[in-house]
C-alpha atoms as a PDB file:
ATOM      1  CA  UNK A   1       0.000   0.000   0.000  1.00  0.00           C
ATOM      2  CA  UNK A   2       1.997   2.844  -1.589  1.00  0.00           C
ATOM      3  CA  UNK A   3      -0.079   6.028  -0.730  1.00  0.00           C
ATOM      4  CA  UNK A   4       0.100   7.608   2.518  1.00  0.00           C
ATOM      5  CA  UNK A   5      -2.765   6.591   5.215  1.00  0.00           C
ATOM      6  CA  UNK A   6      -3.625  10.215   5.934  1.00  0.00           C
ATOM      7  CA  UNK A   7      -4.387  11.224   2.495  1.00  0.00           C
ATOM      8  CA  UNK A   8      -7.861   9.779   2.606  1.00  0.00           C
ATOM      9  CA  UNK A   9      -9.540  12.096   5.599  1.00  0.00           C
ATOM     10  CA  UNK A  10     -12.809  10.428   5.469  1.00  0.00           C
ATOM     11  CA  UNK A  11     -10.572   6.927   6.105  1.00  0.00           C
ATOM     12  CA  UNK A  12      -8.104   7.856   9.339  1.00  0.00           C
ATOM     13  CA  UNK A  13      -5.867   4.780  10.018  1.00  0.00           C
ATOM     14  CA  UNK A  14      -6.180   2.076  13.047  1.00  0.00           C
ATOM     15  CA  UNK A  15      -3.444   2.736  15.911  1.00  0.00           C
ATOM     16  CA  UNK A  16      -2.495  -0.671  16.704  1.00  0.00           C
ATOM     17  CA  UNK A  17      -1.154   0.828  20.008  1.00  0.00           C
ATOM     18  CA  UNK A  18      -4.220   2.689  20.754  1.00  0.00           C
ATOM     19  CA  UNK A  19      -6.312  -0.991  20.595  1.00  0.00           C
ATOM     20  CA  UNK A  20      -4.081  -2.618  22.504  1.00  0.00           C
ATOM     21  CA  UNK A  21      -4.126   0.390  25.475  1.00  0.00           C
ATOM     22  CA  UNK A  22      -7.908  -0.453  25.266  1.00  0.00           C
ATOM     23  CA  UNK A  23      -8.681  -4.470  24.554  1.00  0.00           C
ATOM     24  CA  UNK A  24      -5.227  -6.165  25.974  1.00  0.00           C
ATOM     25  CA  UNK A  25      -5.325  -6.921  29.722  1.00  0.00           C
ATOM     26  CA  UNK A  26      -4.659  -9.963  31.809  1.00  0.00           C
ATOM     27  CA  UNK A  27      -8.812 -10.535  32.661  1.00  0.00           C
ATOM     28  CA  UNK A  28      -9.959 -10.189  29.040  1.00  0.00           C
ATOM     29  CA  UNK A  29     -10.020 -12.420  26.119  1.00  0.00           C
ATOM     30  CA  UNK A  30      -7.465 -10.338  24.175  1.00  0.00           C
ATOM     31  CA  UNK A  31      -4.012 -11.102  24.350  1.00  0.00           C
ATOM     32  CA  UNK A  32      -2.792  -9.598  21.000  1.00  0.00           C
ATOM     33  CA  UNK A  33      -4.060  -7.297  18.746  1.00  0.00           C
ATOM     34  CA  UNK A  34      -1.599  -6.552  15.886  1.00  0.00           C
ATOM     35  CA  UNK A  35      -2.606  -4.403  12.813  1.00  0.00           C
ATOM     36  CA  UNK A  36      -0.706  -4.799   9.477  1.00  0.00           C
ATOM     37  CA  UNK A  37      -0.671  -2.117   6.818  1.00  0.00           C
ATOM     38  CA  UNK A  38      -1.689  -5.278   3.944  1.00  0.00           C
ATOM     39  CA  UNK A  39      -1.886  -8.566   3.718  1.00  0.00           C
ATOM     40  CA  UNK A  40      -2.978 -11.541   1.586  1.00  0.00           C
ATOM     41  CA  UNK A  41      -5.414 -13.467   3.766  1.00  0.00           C
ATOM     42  CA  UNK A  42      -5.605 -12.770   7.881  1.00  0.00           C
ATOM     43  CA  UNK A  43      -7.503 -15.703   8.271  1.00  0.00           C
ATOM     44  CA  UNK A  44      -4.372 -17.744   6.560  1.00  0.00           C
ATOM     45  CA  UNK A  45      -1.889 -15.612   8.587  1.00  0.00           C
ATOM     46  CA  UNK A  46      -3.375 -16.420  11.871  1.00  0.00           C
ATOM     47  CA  UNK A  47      -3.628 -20.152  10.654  1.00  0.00           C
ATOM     48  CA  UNK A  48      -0.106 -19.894  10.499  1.00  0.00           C
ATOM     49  CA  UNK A  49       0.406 -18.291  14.138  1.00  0.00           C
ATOM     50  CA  UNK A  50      -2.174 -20.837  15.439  1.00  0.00           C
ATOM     51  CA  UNK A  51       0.273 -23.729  14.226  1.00  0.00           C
ATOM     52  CA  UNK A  52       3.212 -21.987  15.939  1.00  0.00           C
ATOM     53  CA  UNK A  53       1.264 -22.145  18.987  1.00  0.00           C
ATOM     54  CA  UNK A  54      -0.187 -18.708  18.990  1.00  0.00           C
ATOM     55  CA  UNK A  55      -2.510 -17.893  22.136  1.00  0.00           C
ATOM     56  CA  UNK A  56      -5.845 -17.744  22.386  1.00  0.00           C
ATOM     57  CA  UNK A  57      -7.030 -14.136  22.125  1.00  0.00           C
ATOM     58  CA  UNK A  58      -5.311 -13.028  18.915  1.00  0.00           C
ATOM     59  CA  UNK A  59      -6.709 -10.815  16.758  1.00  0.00           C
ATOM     60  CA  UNK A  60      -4.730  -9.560  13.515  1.00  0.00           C
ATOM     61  CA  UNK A  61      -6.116  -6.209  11.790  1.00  0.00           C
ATOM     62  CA  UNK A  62      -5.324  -5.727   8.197  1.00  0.00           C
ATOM     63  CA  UNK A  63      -5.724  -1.855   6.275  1.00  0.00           C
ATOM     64  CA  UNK A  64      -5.820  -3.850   3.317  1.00  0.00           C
ATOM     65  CA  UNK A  65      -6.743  -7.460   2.306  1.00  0.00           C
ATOM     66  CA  UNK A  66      -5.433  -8.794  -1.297  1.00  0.00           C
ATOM     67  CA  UNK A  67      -6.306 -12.744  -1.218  1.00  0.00           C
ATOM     68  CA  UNK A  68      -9.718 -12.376   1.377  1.00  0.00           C
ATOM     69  CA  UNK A  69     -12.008 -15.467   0.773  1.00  0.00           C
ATOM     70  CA  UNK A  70     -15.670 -15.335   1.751  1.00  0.00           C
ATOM     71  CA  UNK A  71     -17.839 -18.494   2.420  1.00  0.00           C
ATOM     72  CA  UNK A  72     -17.534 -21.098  -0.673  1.00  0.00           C
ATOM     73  CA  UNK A  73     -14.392 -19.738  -1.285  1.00  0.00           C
ATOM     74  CA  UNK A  74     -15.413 -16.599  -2.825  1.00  0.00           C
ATOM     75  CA  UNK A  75     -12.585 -13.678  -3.060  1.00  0.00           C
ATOM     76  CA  UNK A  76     -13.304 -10.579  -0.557  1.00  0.00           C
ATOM     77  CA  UNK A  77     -11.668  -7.704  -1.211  1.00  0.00           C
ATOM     78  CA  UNK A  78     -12.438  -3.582  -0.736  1.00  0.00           C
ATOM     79  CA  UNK A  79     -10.307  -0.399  -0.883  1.00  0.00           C
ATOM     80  CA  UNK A  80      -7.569   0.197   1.791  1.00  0.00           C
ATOM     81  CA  UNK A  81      -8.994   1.211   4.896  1.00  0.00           C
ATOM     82  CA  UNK A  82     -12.700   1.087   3.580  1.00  0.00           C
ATOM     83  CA  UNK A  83     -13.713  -1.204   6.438  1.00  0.00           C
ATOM     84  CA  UNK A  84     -12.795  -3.602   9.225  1.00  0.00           C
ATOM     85  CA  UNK A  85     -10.826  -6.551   7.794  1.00  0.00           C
ATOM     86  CA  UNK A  86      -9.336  -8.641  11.070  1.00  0.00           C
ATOM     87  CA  UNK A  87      -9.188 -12.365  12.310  1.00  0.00           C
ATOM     88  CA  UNK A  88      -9.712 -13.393  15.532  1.00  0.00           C
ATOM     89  CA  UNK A  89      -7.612 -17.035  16.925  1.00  0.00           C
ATOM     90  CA  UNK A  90      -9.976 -18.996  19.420  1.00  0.00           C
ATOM     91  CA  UNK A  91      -9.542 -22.196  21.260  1.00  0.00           C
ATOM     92  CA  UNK A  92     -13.208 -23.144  22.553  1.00  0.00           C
ATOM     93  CA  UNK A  93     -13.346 -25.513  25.474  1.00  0.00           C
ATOM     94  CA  UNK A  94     -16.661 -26.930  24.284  1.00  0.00           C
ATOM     95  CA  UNK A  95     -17.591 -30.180  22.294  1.00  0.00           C
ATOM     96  CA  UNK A  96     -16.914 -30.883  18.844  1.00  0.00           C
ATOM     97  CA  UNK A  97     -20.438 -31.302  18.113  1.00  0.00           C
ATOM     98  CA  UNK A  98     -21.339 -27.970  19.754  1.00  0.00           C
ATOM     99  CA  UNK A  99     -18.227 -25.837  17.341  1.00  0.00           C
ATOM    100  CA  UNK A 100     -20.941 -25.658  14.514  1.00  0.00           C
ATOM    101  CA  UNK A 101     -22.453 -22.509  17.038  1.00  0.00           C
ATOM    102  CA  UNK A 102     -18.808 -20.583  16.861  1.00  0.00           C
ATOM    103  CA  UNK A 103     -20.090 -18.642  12.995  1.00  0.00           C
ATOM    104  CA  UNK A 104     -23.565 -18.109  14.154  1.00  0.00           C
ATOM    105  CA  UNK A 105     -22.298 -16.478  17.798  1.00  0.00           C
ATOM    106  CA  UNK A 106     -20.011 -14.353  15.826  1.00  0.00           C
ATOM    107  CA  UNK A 107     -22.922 -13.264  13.251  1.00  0.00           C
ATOM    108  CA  UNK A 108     -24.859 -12.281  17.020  1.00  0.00           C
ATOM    109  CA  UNK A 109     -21.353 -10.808  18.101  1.00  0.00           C
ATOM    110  CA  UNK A 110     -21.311  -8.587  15.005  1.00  0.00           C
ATOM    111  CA  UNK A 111     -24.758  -7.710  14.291  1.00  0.00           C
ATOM    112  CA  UNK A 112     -25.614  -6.424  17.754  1.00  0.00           C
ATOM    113  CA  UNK A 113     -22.462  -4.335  18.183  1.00  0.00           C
ATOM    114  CA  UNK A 114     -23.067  -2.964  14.437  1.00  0.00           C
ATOM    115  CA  UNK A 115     -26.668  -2.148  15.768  1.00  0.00           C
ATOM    116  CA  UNK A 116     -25.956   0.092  18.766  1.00  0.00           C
ATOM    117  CA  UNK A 117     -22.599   1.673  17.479  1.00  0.00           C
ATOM    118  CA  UNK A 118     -24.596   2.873  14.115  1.00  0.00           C
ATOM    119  CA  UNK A 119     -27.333   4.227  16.542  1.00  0.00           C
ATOM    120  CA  UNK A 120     -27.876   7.974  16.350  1.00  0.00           C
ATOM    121  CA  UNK A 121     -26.315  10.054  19.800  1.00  0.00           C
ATOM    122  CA  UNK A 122     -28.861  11.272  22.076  1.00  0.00           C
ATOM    123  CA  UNK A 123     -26.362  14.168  22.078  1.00  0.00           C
ATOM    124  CA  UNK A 124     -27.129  14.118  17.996  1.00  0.00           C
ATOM    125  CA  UNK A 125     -25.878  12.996  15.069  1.00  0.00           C
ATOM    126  CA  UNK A 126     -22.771  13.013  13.085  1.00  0.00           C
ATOM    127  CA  UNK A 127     -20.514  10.530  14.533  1.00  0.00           C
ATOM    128  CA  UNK A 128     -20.409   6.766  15.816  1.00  0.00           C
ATOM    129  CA  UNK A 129     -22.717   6.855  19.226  1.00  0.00           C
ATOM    130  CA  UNK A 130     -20.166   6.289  21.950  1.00  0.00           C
ATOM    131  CA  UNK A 131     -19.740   3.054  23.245  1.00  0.00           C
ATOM    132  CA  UNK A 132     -22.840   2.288  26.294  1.00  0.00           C
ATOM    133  CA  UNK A 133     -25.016   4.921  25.094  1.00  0.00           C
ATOM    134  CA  UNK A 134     -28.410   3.340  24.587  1.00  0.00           C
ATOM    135  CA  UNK A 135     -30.372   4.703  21.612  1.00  0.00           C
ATOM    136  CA  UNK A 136     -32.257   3.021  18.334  1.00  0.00           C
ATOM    137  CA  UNK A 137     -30.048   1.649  15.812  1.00  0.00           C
ATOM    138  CA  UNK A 138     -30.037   3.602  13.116  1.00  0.00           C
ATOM    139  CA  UNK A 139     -28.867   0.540  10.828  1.00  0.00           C
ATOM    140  CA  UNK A 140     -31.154  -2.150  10.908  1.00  0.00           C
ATOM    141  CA  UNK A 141     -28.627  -4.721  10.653  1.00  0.00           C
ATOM    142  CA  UNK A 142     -30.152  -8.768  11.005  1.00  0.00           C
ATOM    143  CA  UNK A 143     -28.087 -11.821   9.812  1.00  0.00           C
ATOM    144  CA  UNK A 144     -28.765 -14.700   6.883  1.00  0.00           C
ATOM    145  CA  UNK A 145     -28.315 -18.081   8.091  1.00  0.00           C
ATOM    146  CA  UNK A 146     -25.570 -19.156   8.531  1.00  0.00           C
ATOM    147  CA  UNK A 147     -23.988 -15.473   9.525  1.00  0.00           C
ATOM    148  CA  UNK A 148     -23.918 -13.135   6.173  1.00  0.00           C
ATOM    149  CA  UNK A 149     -24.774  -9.764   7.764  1.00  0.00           C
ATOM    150  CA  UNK A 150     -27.574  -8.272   6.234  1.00  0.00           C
ATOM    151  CA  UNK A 151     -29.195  -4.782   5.711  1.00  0.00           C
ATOM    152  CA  UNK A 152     -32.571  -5.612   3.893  1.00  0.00           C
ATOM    153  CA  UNK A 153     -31.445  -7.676   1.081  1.00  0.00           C
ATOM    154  CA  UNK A 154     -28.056  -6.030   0.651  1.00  0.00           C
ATOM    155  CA  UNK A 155     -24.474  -7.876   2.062  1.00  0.00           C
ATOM    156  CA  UNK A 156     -22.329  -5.597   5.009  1.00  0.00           C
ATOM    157  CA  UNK A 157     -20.297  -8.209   6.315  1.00  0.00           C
ATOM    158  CA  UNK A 158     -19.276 -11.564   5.635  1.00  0.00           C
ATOM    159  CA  UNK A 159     -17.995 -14.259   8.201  1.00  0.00           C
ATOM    160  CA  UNK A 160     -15.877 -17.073   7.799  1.00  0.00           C
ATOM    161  CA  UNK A 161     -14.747 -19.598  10.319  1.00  0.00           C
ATOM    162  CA  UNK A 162     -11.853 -22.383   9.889  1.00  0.00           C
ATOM    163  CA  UNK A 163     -10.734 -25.185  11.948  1.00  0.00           C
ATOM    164  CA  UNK A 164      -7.046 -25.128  12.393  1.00  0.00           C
ATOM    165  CA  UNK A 165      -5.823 -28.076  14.489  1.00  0.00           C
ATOM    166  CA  UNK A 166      -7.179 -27.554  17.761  1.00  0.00           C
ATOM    167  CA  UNK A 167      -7.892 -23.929  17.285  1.00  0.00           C
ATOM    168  CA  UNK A 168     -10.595 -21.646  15.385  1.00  0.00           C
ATOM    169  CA  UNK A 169      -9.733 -19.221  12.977  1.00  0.00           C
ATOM    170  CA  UNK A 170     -12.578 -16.263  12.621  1.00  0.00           C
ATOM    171  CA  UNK A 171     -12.275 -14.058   9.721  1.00  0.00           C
ATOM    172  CA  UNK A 172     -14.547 -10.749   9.758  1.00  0.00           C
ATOM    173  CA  UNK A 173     -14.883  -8.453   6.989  1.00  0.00           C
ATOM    174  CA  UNK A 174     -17.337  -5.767   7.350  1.00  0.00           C
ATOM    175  CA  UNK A 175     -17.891  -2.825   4.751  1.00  0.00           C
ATOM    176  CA  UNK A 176     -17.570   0.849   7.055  1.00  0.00           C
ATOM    177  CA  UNK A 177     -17.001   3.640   4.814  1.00  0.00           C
ATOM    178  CA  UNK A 178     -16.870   1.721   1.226  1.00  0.00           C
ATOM    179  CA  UNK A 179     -18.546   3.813  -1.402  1.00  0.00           C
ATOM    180  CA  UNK A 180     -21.327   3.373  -4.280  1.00  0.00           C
ATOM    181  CA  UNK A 181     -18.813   3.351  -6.986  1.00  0.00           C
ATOM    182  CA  UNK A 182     -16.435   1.084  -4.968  1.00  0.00           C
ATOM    183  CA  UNK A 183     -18.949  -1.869  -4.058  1.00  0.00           C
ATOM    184  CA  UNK A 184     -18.063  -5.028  -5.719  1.00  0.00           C
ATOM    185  CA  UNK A 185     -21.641  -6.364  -6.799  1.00  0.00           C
ATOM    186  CA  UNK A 186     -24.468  -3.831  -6.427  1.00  0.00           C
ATOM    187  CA  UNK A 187     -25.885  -6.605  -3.779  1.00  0.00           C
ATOM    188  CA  UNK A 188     -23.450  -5.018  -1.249  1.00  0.00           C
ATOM    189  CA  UNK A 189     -23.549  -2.279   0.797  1.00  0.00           C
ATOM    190  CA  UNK A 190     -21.553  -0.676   3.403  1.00  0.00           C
ATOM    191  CA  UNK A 191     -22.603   1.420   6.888  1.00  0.00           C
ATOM    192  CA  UNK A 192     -21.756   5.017   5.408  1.00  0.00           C
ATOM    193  CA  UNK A 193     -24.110   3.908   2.218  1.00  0.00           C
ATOM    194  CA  UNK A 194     -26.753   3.015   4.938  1.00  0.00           C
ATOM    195  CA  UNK A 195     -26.520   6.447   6.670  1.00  0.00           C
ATOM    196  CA  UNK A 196     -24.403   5.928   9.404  1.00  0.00           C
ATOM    197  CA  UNK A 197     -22.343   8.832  10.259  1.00  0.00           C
ATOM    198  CA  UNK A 198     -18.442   7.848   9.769  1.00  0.00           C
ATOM    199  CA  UNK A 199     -15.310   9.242  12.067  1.00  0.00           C
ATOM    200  CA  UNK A 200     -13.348   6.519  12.862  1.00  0.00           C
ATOM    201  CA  UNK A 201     -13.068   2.566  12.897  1.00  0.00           C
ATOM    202  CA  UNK A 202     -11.490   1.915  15.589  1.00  0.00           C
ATOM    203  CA  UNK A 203     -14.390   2.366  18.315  1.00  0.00           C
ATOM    204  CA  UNK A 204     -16.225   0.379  16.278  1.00  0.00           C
ATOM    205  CA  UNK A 205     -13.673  -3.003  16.398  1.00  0.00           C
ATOM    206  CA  UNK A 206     -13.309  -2.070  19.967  1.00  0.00           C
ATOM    207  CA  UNK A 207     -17.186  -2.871  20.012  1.00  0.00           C
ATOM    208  CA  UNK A 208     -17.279  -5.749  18.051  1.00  0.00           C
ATOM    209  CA  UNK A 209     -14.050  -7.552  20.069  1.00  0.00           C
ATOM    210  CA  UNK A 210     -15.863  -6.760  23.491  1.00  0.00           C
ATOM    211  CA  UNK A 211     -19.253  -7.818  22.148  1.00  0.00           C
ATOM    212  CA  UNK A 212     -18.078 -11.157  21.059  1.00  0.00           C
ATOM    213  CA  UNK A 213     -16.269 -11.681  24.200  1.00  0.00           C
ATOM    214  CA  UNK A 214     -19.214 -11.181  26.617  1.00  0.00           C
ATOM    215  CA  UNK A 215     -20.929 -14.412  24.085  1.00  0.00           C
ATOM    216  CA  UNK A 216     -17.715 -16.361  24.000  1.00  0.00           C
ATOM    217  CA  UNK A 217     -17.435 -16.150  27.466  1.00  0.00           C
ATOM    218  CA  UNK A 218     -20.797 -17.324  28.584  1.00  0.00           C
ATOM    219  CA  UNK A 219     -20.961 -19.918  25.558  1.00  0.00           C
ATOM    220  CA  UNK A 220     -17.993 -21.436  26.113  1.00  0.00           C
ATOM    221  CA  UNK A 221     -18.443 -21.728  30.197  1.00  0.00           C
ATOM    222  CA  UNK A 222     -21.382 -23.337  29.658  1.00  0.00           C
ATOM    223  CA  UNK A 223     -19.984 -26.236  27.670  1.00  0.00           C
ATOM    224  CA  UNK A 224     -21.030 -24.546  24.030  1.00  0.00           C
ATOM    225  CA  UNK A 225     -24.830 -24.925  25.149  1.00  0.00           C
ATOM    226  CA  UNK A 226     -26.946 -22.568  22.871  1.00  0.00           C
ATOM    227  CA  UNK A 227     -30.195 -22.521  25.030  1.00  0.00           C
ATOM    228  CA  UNK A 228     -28.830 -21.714  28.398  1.00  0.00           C
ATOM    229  CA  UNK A 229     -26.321 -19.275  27.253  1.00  0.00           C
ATOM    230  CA  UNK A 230     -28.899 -17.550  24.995  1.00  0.00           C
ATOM    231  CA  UNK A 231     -27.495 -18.445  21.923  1.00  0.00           C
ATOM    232  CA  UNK A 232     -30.308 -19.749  20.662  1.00  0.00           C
ATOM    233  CA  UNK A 233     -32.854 -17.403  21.034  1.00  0.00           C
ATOM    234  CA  UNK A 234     -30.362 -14.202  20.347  1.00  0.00           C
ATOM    235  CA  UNK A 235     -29.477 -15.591  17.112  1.00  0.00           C
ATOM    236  CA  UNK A 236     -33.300 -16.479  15.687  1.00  0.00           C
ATOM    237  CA  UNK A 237     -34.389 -13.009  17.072  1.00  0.00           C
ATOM    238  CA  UNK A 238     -31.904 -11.997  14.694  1.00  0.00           C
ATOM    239  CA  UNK A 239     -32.017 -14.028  11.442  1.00  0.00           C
ATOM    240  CA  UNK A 240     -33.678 -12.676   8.221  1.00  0.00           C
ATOM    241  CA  UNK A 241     -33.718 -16.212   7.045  1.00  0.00           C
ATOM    242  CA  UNK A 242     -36.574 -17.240   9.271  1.00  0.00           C
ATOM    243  CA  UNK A 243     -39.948 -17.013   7.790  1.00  0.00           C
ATOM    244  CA  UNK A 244     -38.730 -16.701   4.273  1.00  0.00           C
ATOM    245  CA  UNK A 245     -39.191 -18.862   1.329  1.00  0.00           C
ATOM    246  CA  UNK A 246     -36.019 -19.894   0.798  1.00  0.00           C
ATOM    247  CA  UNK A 247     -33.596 -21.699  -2.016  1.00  0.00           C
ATOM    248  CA  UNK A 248     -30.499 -23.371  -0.906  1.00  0.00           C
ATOM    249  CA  UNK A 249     -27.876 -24.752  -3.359  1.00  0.00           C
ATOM    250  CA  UNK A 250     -26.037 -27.809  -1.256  1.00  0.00           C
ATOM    251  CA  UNK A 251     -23.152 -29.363  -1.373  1.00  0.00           C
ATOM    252  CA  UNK A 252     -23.242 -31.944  -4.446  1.00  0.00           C
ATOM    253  CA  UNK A 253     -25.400 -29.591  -6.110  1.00  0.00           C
ATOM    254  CA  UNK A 254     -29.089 -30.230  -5.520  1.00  0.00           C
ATOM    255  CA  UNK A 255     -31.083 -27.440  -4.737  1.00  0.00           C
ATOM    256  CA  UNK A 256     -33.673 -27.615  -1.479  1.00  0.00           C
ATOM    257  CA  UNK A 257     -36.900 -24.881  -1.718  1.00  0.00           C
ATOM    258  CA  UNK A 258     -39.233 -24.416   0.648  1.00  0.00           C
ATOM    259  CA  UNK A 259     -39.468 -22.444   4.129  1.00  0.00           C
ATOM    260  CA  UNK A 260     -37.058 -21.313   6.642  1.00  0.00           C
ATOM    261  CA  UNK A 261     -39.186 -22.503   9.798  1.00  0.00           C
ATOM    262  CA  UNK A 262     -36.463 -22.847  12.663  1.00  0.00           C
ATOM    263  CA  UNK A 263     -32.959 -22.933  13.688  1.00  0.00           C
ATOM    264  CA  UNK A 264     -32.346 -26.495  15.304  1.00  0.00           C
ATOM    265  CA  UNK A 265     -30.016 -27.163  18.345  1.00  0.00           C
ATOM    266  CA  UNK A 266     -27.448 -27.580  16.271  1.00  0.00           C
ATOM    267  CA  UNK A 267     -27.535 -24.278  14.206  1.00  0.00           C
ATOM    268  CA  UNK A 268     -28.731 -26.080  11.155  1.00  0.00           C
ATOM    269  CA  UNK A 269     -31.392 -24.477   9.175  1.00  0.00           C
ATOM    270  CA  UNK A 270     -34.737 -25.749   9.334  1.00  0.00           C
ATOM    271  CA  UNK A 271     -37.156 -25.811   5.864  1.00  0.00           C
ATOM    272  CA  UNK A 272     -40.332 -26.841   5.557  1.00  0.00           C
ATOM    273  CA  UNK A 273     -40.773 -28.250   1.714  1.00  0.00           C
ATOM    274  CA  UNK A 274     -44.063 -27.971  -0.026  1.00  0.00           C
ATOM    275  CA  UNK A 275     -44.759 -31.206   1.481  1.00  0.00           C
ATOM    276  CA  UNK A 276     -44.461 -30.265   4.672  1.00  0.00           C
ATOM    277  CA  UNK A 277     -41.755 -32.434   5.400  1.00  0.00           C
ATOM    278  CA  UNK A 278     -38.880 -30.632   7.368  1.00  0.00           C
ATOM    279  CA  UNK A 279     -35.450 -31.229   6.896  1.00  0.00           C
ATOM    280  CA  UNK A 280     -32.427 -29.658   8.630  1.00  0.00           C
ATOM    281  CA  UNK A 281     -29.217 -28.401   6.690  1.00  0.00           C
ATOM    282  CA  UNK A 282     -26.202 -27.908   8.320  1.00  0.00           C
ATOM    283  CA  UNK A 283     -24.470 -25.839   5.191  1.00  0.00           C
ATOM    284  CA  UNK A 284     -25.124 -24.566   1.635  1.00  0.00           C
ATOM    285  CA  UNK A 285     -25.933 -21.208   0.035  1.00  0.00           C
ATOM    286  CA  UNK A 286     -29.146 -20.076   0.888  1.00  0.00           C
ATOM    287  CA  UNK A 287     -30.854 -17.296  -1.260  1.00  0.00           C
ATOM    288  CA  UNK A 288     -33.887 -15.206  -0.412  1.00  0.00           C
ATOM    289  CA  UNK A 289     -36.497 -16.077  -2.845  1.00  0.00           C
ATOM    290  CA  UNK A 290     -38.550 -12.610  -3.230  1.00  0.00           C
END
C-alpha cells in the first residue's frame, strides 16, 4: 500500500497501540491485537500463528486485504482502509459437536455491536454513538443463516470460520465507509451507504471484540450450550432467514426450496418443503427467494 494513510480524511488509520491500550489486559479475552498495513489473507496468517502455537485471544487487523475469501471460497476484497478486515484465533473448550455454534455467535457478536454503534447520539448525530449509550439503531442490521450480515437484502459483512488443528480461525470483513462506486456487486452495501455517520473505525472493532467476548465467554463456560447461554434465542431473534421462502444450493449440487421454519439445536437451518416435510441443513448457500 503505496499512498500515505492520511491522504484519505474520510478513512483515518487504526493505531495498533491505541487498541491494545484499550482491549489487551490480563482478565480479558485479548491477548494480542496486531494491525498490518496489507496482507494476503488474515484468516491464513493467523492459521499460520495458530500452528506456531499462537494464544488464544489473537486478533490480527489488516488496512488492506489482497487474497480475502468469503464463504464457498469466494474472493473478498475492498479499498484500503474502507472497512474492518481482522481475524480473531480462538480455542473453545466446548464439544466438537457444539463448534458448529462458533459462525452463528459471531454473526450475534457482530450484528448487535453494528446495531448500537450505528445508533444515532442522544447528544445528535454526526458521529459513531459512543460506546454504552443506549439509543435506536439507526442501521437495521439482522443476519442470513448461517452469519452473512444483512441490511434488507443487501451484504455488510461476511464471516468465515476455519478449523485449524485444535484452534478456530474467525475471519470478519465488514464494509464501514466503502462507497457506491467502490462496491463489488451492487448486492453489497456498506454502513456510510446506509446512513451511518463515519469518524473513525477503531471504536467500532473495539465494540465488536468486546461484544463477542461477553458471548464467548458465557458460551464457552457453559460447555457450548446454545439454550442456556442464549445463543439460541439471540441468534433467531436476529435471522432474516426465518420465515422466508427460501432456495439453498447444497453441497453436491441439488437445490432444497421451501421455508425457513427454525434454527435447530445444532444451528442447522430448518425448511419446511411444499410437502411439509422438514429437513435440517447444516451448510449450503441459501438465497432469499422474493
Amino acid at each position: 500500500m503505496s499512498e500515505s494513510p492520511y491522504a484519505d480524511l474520510d478513512r483515518p488509520p487504526l493505531h495498533e497501540g491505541a487498541l491494545r491500550r484499550a482491549l489487551v489486559r490480563p482478565d480479558t479475552l485479548w491477548q494480542d491485537v496486531r494491525v498490518v498495513p496489507e496482507t494476503g489473507s488474515t484468516n491464513a496468517d493467523l492459521a499460520a500463528a495458530a500452528g506456531e502455537g499462537a494464544p488464544e485471544g489473537t486478533v490480527l487487523v489488516t488496512e488492506l486485504q489482497i487474497a480475502g475469501r468469503g464463504r464457498l471460497g469466494r474472493p473478498w476484497a475492498a479499498p484500503a482502509r474502507s472497512g474492518l478486515m481482522f481475524s480473531m484465533l480462538l480455542r473453545p473448550g466446548v464439544p466438537a459437536a457444539r463448534l458448529g455454534w462458533s459462525p452463528l455467535l459471531t454473526g450475534v457478536a457482530v450484528a448487535m455491536a453494528v446495531r448500537r454503534m450505528t445508533a444515532w447520539s442522544q447528544e445528535g448525530a454526526g458521529f459513531f454513538a459512543e460506546e454504552g449509550d443506549r439509543t435506536d439503531a439507526a442501521v437495521d442490521v439482522r443476519l442470513k443463516w448461517p452469519n452473512d450480515l444483512l441490511v434488507g437484502e443487501r451484504k455488510l459483512a461476511g464471516i468465515l470460520v476455519e478449523k485449524v488443528e485444535d484452534a478456530l480461525v474467525v475471519g470478519i470483513g465488514l464494509n464501514v465507509g466503502l462507497r457506491e462506486s467502490e462496491l463489488p456487486v451492487p448486492t453489497a452495501t456498506s454502513l456510510a451507504i446506509e446512513g451511518a455517520p463515519l469518524s473513525d473505525r477503531a471504536p467500532l472493532l473495539r465494540a465488536i471484540l468486546r461484544e463477542f467476548e461477553t458471548w464467548y465467554r458465557e458460551w464457552t463456560s457453559l460447555g457450548g450450550d446454545p439454550e442456556t447461554s442464549g445463543l439460541r434465542t439471540a441468534y433467531k431473534g436476529l435471522c432474516a432467514t426465518l420465515g422466508r421462502e427460501v432456495r439453498i444450493e447444497l453441497p453436491g449440487g441439488d437445490v432444497l426450496r421451501g421455508t425457513a421454519s427454525d434454527v435447530d439445536a445444532s444451528g442447522r437451518l430448518v425448511v419446511t418443503g411444499p410437502d411439509q416435510a422438514e429437513r435440517a441443513v447444516g451448510a449450503g448457500d441459501v438465497v432469499h427467494v422474493r
